[in-house]
C-alpha atoms as a PDB file:
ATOM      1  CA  UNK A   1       0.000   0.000   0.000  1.00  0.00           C
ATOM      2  CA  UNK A   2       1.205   3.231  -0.993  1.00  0.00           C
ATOM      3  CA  UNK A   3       1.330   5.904   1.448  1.00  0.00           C
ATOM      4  CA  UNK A   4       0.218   9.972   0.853  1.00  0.00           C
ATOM      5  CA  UNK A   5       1.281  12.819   2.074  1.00  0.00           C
ATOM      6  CA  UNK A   6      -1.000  14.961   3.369  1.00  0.00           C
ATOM      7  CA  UNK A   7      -1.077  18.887   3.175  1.00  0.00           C
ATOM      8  CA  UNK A   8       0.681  18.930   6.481  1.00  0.00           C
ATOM      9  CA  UNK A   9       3.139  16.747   5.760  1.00  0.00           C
ATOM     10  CA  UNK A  10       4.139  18.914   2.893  1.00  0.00           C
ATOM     11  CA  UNK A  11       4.344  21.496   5.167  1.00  0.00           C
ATOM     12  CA  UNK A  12       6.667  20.287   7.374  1.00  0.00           C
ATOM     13  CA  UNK A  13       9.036  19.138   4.840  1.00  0.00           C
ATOM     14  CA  UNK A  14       9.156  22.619   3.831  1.00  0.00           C
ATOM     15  CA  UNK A  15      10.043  23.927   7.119  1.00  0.00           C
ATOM     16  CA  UNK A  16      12.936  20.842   7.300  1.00  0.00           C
ATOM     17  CA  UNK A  17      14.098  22.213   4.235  1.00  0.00           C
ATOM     18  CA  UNK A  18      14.257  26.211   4.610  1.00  0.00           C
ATOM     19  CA  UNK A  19      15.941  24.746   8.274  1.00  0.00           C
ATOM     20  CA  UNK A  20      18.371  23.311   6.557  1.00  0.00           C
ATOM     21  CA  UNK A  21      19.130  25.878   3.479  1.00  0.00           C
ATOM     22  CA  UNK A  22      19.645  28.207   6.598  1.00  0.00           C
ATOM     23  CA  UNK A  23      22.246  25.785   8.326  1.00  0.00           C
ATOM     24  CA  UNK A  24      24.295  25.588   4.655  1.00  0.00           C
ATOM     25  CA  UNK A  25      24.492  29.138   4.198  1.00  0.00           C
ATOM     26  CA  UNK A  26      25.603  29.695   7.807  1.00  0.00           C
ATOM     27  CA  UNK A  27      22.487  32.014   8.358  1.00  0.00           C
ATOM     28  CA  UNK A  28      21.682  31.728  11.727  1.00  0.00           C
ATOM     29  CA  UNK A  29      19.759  34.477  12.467  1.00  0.00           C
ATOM     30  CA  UNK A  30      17.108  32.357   9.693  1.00  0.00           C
ATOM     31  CA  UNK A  31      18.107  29.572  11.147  1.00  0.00           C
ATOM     32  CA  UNK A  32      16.787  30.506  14.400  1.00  0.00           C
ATOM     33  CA  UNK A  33      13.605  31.809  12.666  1.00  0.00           C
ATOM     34  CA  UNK A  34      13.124  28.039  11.869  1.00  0.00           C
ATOM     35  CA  UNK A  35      12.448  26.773  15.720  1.00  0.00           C
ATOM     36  CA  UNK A  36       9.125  29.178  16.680  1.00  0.00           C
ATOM     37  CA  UNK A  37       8.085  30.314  19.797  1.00  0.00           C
ATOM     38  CA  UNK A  38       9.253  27.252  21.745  1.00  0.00           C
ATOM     39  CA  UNK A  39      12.913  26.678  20.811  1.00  0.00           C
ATOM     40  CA  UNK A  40      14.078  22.649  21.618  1.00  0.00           C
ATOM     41  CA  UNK A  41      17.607  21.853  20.277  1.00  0.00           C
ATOM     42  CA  UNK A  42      18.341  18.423  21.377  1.00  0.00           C
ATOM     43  CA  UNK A  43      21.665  16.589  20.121  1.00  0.00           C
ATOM     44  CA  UNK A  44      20.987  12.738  21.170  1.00  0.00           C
ATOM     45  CA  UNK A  45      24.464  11.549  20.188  1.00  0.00           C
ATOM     46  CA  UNK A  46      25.682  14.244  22.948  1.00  0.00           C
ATOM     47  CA  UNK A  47      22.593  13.945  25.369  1.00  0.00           C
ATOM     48  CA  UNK A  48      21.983  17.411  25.128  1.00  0.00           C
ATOM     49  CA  UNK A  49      18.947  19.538  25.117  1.00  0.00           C
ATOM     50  CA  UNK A  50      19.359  22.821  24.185  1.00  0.00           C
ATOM     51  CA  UNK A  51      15.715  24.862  26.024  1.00  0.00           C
ATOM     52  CA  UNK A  52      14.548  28.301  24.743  1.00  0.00           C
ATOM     53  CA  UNK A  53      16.357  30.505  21.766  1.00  0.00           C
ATOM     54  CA  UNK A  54      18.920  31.782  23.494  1.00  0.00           C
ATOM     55  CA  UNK A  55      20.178  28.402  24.433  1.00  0.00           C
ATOM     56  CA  UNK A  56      19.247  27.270  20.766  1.00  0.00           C
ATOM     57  CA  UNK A  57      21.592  30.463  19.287  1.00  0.00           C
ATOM     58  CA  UNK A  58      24.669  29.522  21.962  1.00  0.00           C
ATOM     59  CA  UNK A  59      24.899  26.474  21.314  1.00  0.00           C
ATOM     60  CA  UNK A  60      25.094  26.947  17.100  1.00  0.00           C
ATOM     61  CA  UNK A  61      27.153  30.189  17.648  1.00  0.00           C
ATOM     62  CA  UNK A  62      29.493  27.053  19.499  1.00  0.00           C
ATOM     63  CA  UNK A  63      29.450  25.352  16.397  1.00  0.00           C
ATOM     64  CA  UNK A  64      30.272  27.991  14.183  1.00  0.00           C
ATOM     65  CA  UNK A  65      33.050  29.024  15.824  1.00  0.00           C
ATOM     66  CA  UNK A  66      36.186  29.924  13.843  1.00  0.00           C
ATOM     67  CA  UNK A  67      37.532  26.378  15.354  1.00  0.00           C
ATOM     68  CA  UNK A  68      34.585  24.576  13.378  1.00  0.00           C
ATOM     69  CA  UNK A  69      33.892  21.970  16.170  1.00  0.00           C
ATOM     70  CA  UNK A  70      31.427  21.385  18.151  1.00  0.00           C
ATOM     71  CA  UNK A  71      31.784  20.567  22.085  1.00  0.00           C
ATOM     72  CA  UNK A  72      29.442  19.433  24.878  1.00  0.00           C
ATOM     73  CA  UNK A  73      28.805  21.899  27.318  1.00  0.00           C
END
């Protein structure tokens, strides 16, 4: 059986996608307008949860640091 996608799921694979066009170009400020009101980074591989936008900005500000490496805080 052949599955459809459904108005929202078309919308959320447009948000994944301007998300990640902003990540490529190193926008963050866009970036950031991805996440909404509640801003959730979490980074399972780390165990981190990033809560709120101002976490959410720190920690990819961290990552685009001159060094280009990310750490665990």
């Amino acid at each position: 059986m052949e599955a459809t996608r459904s108005a929202r799921d078309d919308l959320r694979i447009a948000a994944v996608e301007e998300h990640v066009r902003h990540e490529n170009r190193h926008d963050l400020d866009g970036l950031l307008s991805t996440f909404g009101g509640n801003a959730v980074y979490e980074d399972g591989p780390w165990g981190e949860r990033h809560d709120g936008l101002a976490a959410v900005r720190e920690y990819y500000e961290a990552c685009s640091a001159p060094r280009r490496t990310c750490t665990s805080t």
